[in-house]
C-alpha atoms as a PDB file:
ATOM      1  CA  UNK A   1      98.046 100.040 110.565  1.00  0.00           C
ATOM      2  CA  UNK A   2     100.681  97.670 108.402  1.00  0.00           C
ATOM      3  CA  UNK A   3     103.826  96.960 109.689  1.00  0.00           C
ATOM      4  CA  UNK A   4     106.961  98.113 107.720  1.00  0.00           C
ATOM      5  CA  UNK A   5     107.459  95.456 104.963  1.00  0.00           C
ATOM      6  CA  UNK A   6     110.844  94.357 106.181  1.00  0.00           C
ATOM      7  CA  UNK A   7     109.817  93.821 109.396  1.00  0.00           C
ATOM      8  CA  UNK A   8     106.810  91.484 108.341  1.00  0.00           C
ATOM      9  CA  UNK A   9     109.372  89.546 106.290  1.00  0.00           C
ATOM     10  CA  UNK A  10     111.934  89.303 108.811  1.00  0.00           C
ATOM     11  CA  UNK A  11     109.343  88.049 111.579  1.00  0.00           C
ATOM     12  CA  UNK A  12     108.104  85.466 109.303  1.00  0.00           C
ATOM     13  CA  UNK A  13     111.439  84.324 108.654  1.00  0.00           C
ATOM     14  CA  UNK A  14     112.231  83.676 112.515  1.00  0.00           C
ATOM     15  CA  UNK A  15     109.132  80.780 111.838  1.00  0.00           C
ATOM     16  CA  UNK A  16     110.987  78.753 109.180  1.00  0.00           C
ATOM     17  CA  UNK A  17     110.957  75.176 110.890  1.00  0.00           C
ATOM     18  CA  UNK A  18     110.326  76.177 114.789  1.00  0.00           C
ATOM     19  CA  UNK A  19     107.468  73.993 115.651  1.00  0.00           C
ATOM     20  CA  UNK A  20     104.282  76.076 116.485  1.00  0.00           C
ATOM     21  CA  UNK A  21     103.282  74.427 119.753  1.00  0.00           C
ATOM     22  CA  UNK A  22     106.488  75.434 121.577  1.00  0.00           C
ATOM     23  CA  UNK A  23     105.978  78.639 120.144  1.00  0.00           C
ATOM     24  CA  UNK A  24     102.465  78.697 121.488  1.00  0.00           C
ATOM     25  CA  UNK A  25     103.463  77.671 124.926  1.00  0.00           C
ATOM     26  CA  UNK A  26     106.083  80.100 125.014  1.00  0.00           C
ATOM     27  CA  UNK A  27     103.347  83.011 123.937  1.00  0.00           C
ATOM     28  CA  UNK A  28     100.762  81.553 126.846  1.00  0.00           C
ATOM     29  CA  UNK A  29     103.859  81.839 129.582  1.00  0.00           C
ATOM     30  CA  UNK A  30     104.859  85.436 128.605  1.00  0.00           C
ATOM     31  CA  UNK A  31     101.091  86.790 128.674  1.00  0.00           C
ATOM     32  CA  UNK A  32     100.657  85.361 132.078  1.00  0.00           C
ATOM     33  CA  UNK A  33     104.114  87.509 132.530  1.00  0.00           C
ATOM     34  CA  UNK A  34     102.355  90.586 130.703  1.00  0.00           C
ATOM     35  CA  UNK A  35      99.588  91.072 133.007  1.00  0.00           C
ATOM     36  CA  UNK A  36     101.880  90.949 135.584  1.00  0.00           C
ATOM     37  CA  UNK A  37     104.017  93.603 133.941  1.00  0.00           C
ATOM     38  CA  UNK A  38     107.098  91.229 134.193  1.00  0.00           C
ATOM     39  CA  UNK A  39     106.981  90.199 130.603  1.00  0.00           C
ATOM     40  CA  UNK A  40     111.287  89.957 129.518  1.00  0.00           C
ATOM     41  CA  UNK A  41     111.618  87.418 132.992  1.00  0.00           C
ATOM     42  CA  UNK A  42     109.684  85.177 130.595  1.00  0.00           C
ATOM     43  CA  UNK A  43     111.848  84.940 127.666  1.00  0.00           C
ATOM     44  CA  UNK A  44     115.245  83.475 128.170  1.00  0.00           C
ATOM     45  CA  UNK A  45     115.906  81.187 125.085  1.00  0.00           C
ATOM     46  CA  UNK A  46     115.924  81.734 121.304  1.00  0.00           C
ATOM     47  CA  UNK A  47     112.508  80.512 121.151  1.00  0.00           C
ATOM     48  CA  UNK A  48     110.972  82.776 123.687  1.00  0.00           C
ATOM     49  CA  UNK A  49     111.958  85.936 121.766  1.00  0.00           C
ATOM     50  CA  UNK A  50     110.444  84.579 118.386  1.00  0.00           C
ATOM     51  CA  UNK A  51     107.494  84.041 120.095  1.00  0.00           C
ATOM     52  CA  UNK A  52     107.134  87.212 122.016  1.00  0.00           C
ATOM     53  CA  UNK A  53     107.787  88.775 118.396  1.00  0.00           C
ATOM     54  CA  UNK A  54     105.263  87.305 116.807  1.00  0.00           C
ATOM     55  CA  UNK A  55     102.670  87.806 119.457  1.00  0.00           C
ATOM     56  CA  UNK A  56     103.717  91.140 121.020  1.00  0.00           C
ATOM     57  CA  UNK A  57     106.211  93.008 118.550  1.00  0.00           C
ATOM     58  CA  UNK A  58     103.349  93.941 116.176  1.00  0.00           C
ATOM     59  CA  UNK A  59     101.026  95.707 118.814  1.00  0.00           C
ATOM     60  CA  UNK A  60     103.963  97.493 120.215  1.00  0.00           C
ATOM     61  CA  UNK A  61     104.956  98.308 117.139  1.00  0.00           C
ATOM     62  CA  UNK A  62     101.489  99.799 115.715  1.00  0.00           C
ATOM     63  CA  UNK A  63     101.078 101.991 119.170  1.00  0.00           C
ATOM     64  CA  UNK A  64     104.719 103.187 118.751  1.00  0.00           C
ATOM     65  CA  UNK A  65     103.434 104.210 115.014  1.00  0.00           C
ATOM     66  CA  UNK A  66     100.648 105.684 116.347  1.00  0.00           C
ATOM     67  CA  UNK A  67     102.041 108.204 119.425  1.00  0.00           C
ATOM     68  CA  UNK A  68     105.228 109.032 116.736  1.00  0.00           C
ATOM     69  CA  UNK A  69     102.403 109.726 113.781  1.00  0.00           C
ATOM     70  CA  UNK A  70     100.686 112.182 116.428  1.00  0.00           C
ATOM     71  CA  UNK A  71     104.349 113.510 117.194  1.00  0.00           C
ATOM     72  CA  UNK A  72     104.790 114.602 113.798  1.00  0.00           C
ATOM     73  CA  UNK A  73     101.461 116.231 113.475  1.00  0.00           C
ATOM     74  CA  UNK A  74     101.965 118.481 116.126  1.00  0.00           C
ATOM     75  CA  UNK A  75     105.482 119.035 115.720  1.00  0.00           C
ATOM     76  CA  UNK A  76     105.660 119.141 111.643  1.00  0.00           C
ATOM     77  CA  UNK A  77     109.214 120.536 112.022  1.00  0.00           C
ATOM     78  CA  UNK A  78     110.822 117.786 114.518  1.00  0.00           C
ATOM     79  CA  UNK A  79     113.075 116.089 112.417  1.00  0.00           C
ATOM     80  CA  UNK A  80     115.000 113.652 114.625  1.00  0.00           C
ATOM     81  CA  UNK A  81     118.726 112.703 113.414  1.00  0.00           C
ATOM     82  CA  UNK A  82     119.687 110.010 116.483  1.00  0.00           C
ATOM     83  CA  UNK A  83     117.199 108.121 118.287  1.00  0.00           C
ATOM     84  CA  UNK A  84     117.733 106.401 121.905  1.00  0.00           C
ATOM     85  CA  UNK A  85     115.590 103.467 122.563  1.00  0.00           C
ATOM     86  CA  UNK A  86     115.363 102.478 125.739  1.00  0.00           C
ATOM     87  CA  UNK A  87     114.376  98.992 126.719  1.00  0.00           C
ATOM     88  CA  UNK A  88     114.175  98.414 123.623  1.00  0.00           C
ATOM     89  CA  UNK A  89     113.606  94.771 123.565  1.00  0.00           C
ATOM     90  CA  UNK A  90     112.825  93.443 119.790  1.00  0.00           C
ATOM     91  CA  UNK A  91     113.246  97.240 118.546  1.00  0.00           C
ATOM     92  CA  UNK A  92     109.493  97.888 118.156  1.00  0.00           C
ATOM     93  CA  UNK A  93     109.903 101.163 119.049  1.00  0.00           C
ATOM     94  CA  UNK A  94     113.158 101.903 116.654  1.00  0.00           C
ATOM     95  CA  UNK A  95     110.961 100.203 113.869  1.00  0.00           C
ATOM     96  CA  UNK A  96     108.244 102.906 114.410  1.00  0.00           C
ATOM     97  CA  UNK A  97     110.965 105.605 114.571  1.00  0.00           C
ATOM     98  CA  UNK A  98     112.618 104.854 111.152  1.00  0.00           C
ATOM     99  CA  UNK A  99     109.890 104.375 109.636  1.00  0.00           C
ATOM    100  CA  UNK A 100     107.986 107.916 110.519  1.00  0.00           C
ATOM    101  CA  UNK A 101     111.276 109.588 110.429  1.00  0.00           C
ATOM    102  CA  UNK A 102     113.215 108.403 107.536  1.00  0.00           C
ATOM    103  CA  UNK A 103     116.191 110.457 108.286  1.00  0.00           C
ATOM    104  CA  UNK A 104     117.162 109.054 111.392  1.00  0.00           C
ATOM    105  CA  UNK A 105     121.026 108.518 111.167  1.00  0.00           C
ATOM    106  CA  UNK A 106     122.070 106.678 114.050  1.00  0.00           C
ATOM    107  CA  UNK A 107     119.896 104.766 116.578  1.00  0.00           C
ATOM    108  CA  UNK A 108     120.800 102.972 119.821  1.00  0.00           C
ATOM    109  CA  UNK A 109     118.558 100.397 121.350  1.00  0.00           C
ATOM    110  CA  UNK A 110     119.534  99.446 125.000  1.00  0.00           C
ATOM    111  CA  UNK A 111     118.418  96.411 126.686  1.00  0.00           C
ATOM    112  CA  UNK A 112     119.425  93.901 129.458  1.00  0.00           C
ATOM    113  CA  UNK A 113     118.115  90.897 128.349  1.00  0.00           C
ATOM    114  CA  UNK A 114     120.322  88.992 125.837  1.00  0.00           C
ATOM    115  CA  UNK A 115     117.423  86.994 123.946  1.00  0.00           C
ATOM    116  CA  UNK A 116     115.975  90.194 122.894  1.00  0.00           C
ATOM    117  CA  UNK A 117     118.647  91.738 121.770  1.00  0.00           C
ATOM    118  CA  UNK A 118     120.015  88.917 120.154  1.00  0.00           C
ATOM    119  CA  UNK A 119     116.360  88.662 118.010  1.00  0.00           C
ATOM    120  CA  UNK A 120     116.494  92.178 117.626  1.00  0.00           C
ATOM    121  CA  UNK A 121     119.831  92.262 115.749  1.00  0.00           C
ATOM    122  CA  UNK A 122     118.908  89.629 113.643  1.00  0.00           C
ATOM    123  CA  UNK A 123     115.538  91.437 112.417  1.00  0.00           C
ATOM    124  CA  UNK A 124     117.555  94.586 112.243  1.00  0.00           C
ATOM    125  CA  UNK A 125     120.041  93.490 109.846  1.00  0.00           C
ATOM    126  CA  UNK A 126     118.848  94.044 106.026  1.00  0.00           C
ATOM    127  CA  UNK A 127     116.287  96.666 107.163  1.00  0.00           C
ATOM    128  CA  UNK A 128     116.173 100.097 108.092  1.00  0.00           C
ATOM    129  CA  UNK A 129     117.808  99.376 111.360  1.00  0.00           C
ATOM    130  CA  UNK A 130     120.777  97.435 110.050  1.00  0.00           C
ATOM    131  CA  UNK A 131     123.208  99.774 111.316  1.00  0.00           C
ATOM    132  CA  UNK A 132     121.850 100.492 114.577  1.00  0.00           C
ATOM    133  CA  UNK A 133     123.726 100.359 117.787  1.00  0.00           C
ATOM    134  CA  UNK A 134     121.968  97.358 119.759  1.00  0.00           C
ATOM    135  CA  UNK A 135     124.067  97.320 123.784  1.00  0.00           C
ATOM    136  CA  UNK A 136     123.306  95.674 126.900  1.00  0.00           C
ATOM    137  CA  UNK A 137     122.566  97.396 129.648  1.00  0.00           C
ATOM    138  CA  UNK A 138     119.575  98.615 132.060  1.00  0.00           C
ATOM    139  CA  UNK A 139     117.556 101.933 132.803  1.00  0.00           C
ATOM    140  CA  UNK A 140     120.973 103.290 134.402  1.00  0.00           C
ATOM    141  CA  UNK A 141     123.399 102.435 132.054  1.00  0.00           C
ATOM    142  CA  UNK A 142     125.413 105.640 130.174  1.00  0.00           C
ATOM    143  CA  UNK A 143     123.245 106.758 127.351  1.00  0.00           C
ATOM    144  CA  UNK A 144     123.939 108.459 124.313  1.00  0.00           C
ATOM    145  CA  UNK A 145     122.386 111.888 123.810  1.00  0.00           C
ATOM    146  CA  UNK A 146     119.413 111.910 121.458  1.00  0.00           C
ATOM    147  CA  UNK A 147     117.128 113.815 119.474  1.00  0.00           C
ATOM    148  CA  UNK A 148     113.976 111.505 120.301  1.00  0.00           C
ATOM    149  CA  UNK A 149     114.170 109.050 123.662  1.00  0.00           C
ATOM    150  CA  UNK A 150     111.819 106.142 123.883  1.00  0.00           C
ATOM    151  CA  UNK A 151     110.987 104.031 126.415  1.00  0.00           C
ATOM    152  CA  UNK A 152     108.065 102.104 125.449  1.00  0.00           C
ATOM    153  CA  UNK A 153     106.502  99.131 127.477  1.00  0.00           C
ATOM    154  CA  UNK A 154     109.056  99.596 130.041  1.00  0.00           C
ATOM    155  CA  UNK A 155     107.471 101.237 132.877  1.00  0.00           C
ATOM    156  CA  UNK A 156     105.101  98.584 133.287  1.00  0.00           C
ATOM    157  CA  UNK A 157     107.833  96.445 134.704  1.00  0.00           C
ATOM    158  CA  UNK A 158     108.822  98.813 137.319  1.00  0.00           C
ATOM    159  CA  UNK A 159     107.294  99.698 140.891  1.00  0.00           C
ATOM    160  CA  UNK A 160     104.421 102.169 140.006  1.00  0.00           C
ATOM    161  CA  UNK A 161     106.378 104.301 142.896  1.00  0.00           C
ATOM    162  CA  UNK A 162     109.686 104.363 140.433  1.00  0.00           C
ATOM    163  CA  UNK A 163     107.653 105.799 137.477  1.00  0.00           C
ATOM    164  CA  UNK A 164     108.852 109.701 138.198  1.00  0.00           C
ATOM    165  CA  UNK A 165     111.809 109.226 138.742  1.00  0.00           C
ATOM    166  CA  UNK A 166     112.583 106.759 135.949  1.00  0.00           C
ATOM    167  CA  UNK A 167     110.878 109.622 133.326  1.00  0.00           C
ATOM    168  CA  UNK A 168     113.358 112.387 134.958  1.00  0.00           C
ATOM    169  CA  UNK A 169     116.226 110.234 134.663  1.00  0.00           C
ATOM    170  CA  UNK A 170     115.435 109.808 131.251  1.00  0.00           C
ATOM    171  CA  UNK A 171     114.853 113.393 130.344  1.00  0.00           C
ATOM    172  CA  UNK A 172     118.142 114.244 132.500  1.00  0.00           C
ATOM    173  CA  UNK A 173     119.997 112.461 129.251  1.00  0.00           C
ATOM    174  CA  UNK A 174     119.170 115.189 127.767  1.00  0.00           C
ATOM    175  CA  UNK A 175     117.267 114.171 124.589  1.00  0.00           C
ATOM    176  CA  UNK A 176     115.136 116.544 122.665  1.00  0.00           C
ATOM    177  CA  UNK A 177     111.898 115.084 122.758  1.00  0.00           C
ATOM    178  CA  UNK A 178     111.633 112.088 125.395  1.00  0.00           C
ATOM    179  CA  UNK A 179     108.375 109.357 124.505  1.00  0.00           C
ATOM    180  CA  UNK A 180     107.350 107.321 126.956  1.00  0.00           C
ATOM    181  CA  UNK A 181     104.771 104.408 125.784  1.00  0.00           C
ATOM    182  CA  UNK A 182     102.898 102.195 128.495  1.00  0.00           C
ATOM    183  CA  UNK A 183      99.635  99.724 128.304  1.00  0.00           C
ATOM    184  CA  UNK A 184      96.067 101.190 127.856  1.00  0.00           C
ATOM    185  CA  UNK A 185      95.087 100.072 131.426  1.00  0.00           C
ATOM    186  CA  UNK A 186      94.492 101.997 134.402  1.00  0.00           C
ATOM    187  CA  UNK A 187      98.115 100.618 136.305  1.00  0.00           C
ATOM    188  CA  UNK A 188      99.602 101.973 132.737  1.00  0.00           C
ATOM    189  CA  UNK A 189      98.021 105.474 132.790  1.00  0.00           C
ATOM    190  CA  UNK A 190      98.818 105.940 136.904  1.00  0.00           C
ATOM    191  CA  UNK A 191     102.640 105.362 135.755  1.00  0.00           C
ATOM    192  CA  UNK A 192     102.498 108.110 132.487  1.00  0.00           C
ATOM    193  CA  UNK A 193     100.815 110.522 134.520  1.00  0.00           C
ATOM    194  CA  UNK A 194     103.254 110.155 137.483  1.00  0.00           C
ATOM    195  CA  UNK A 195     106.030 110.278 134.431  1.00  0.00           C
ATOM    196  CA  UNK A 196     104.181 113.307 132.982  1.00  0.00           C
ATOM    197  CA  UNK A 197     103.657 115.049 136.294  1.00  0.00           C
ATOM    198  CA  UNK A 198     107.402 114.762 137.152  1.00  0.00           C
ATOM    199  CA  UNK A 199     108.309 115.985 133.820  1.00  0.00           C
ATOM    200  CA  UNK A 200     106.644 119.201 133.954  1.00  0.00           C
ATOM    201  CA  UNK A 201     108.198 119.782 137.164  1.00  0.00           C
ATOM    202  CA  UNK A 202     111.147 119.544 135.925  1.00  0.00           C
ATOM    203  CA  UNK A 203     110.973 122.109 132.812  1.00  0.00           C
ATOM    204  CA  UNK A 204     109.183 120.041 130.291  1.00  0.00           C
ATOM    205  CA  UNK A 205     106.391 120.687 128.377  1.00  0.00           C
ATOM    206  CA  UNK A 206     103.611 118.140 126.940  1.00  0.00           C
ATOM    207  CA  UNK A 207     103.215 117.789 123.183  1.00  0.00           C
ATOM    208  CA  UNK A 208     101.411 114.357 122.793  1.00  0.00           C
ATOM    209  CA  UNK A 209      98.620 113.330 123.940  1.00  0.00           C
ATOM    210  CA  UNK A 210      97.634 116.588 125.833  1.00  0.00           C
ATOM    211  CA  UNK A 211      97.442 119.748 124.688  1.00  0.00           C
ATOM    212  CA  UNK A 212      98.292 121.857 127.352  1.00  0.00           C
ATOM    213  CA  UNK A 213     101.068 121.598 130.744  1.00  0.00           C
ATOM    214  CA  UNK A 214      98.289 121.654 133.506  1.00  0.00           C
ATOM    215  CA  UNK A 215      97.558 119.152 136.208  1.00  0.00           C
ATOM    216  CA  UNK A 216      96.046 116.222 134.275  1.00  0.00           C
ATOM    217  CA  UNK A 217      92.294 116.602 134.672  1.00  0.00           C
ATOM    218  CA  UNK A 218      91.063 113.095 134.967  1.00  0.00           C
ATOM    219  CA  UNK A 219      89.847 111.385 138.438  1.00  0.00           C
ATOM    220  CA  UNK A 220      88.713 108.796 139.907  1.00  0.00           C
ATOM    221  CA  UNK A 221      88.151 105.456 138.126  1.00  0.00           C
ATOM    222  CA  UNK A 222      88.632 106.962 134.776  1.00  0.00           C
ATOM    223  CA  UNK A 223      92.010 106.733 132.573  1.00  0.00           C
ATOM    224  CA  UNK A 224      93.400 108.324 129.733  1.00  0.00           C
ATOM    225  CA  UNK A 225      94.427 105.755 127.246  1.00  0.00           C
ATOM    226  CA  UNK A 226      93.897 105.140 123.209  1.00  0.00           C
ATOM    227  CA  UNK A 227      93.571 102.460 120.197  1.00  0.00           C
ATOM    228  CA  UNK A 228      95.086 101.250 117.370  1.00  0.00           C
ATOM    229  CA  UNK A 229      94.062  98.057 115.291  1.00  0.00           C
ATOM    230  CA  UNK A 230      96.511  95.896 113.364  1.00  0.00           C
ATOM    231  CA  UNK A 231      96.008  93.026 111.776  1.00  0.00           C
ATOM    232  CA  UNK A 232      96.997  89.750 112.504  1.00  0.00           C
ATOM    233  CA  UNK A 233      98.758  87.300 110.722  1.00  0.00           C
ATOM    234  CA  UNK A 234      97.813  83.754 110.885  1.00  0.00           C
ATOM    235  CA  UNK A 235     100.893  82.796 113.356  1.00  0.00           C
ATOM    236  CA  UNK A 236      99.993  85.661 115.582  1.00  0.00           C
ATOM    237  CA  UNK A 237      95.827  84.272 115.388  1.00  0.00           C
ATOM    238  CA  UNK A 238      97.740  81.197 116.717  1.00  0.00           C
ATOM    239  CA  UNK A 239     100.068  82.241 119.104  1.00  0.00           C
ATOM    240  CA  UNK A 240      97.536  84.713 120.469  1.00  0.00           C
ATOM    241  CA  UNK A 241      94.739  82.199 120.832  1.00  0.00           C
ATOM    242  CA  UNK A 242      92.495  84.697 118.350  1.00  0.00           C
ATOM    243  CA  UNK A 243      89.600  84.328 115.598  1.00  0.00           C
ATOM    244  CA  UNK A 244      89.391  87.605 114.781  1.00  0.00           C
ATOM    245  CA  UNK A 245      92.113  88.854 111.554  1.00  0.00           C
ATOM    246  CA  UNK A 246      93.051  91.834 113.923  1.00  0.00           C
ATOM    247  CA  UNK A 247      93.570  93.185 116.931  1.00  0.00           C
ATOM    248  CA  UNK A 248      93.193  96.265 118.860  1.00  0.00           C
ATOM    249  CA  UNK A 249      95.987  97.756 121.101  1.00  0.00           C
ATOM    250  CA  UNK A 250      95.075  99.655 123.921  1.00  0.00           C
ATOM    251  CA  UNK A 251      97.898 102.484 125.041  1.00  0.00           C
ATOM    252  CA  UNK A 252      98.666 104.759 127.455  1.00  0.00           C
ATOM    253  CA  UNK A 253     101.590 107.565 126.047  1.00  0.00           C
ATOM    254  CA  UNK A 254     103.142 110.960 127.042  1.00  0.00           C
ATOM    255  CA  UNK A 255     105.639 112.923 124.886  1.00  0.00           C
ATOM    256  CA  UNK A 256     107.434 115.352 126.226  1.00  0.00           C
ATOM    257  CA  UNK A 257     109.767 118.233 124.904  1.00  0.00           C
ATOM    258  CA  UNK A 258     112.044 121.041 125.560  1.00  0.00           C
ATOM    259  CA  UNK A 259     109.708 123.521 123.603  1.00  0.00           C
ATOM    260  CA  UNK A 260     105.516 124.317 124.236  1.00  0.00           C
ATOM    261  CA  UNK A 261     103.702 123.377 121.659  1.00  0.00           C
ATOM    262  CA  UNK A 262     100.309 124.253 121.516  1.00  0.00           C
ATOM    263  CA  UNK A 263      97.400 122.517 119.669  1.00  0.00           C
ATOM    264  CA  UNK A 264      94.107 122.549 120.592  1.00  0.00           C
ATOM    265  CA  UNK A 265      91.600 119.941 122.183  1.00  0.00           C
ATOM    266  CA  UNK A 266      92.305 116.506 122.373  1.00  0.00           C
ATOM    267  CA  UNK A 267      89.332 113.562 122.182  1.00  0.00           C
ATOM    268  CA  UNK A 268      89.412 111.377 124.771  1.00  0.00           C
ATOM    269  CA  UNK A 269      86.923 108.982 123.365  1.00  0.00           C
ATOM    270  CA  UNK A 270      84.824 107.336 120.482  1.00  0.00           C
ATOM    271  CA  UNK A 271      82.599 110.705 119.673  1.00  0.00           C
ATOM    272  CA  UNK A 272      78.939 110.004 120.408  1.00  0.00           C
ATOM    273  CA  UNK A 273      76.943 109.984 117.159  1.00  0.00           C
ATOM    274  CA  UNK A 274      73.107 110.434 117.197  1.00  0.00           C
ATOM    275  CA  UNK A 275      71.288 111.933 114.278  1.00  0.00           C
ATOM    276  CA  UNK A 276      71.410 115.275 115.757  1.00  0.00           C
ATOM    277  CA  UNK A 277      74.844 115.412 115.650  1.00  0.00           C
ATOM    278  CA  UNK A 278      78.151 114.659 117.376  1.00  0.00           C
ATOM    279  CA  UNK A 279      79.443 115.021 121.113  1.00  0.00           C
ATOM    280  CA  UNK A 280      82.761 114.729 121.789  1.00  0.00           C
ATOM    281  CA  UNK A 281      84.404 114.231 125.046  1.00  0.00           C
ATOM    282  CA  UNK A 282      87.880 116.664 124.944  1.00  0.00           C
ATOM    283  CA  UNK A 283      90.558 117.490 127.043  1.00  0.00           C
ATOM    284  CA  UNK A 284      92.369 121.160 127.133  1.00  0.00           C
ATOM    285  CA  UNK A 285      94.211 123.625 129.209  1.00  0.00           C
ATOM    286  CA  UNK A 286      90.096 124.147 130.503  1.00  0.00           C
ATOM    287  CA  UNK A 287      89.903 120.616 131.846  1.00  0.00           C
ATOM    288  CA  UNK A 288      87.372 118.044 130.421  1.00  0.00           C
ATOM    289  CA  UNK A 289      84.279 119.070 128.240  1.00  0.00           C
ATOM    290  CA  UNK A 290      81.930 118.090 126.101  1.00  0.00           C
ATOM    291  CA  UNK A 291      81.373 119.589 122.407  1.00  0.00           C
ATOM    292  CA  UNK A 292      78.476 118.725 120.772  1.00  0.00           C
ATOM    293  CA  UNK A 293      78.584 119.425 116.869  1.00  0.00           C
ATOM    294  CA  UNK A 294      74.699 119.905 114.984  1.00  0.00           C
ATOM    295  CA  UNK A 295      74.755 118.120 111.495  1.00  0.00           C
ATOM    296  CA  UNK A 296      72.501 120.691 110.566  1.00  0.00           C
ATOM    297  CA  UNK A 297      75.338 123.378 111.035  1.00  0.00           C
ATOM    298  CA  UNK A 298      77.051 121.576 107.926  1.00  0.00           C
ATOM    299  CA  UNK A 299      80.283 123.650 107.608  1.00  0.00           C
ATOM    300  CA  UNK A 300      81.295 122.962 111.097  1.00  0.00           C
ATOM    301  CA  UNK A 301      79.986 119.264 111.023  1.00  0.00           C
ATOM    302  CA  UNK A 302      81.909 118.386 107.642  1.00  0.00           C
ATOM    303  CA  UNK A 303      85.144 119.892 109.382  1.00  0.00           C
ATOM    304  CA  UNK A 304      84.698 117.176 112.251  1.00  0.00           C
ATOM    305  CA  UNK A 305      82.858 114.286 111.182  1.00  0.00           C
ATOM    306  CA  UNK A 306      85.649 112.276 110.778  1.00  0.00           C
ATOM    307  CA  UNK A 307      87.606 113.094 113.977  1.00  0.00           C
ATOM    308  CA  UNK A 308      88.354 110.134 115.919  1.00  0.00           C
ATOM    309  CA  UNK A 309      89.738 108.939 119.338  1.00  0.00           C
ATOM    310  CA  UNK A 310      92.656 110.430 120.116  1.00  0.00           C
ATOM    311  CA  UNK A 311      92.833 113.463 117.000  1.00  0.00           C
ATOM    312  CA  UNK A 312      92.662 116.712 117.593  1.00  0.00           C
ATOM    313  CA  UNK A 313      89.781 119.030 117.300  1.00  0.00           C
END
């Protein structure tokens, strides 16, 4: 997954003459931060929210891509005119959103921390996001009604406890279609299915990841979560201590709207491939399974030999 041109050259332009050891320090300090899901205590200055673009904005970014790409599959017709992003921090989200949905009029990213939303004004302007609507304020400040809520990578810095009630207040806003984005670890997928089970409770139905409304089917020490790889650049290499050229971001995800949608079987995992064929581990209003396609029974193993982690089958 690329990130939207502008972007790319609006991040790079942040680097003009900063000195790449502060920025490296300042990248070391907020991943200590990350893991502890307090990640915006670490950035108060300028410098802090270059760095936490280069080295976090372009994995947030991709996932955002990802969950809104998987969004429009399902729901071909969503075609979102205002978008609400909350905790918005650098706009990663909002950058995803434009960029799926084209025809997004007015956006409105809401955050309380004034280095982000300084940065994210200043990547905004010239792009796709130039006229957006970037506020102060926290999880209970007045929102604008929206087509498509996001909150992504904002959960993670909240008691696991809070996670319902922060996904009702949310959907109380009334927005079409509410996204809520969180990392690929097992704390991450205990807040989006607490999110997710609240949600339902409360009227909404599940378009993205699963495919069906029912208790979530997964126990113990298991987690739903998903992947997608980006590459890096050779400042984010840097900043992120990395020899690799990419990097793959782990996610956790529920979308939720005011319709059902239904679509199928979802795979939870990498399929299993042995020369007899494929198995793949899917989730559905039956609970977990396993489907195991013969490559001898061409047809149907030509229809799902390229299925991957987290498509539909």
């Amino acid at each position: 997954m690329q990130l939207p041109p502008a972007l790319t050259t609006a991040i790079a332009a942040l680097l003009e003459g900063v000195p790449r050891a502060d920025m490296v320090a300042a990248a070391r300090k907020q991943s200590a931060g990350y893991r502890k899901g307090a990640t915006s205590q670490a950035i108060v200055t300028p410098a802090d929210a270059a760095a936490y673009a280069v080295a976090r904005m372009p994995a947030t970014t991709a996932a955002c891509a990802a969950v809104f790409a998987r969004l429009a599959e399902v729901m071909p017709d969503f075609a979102p005119a205002s978008l609400l992003d909350v905790g918005a921090g650098t706009g990663a989200a909002s950058w995803a959103a434009v960029t799926q949905w084209p025809g997004i009029e007015t956006v409105t990213m809401l955050d309380h921390n004034p280095a982000l939303r300084a940065l994210a004004r200043k990547l905004a302007d010239g792009g796709l996001l130039a006229r957006a609507d970037i506020v102060g304020g926290d999880l209970g400040a007045d929102k604008p009604q929206a087509d498509l809520t996001v909150a992504s990578y904002v959960l993670a810095e909240l008691p696991e406890a809070s996670a319902a009630a922060t996904a009702r207040h949310l959907w109380a806003s009334g927005a079409r279609v509410l996204a809520l984005v969180e990392p690929g670890t097992p704390d991450g997928f205990a807040r989006i299915r607490a999110a997710r089970t609240a949600l339902i409770a409360d009227g909404a139905h599940v378009a993205a990841p699963c495919t069906h409304d029912n208790n979530c089917p997964i126990s113990g020490d298991d987690w739903c979560h998903f992947s997608q790889r980006l590459p890096r650049s050779r400042d984010h290499m840097l900043l992120k201590g990395a020899n690799v050229p990419f990097e793959d971001e782990r996610y956790a995800y529920v979308v939720v709207t005011r319709d059902k949608v239904s679509s199928g079987a979802l795979i939870l995992a990498p399929p299993l491939e042995t020369k007899p064929g494929l198995t793949f581990k899917l989730c559905d209003e039956t609970g977990l399974r396993a489907q195991f396609v013969a490559s001898r029974d061409k047809d149907a193993y030509r229809m799902v030999r390229k299925r991957e982690w987290g498509d539909l089958f």
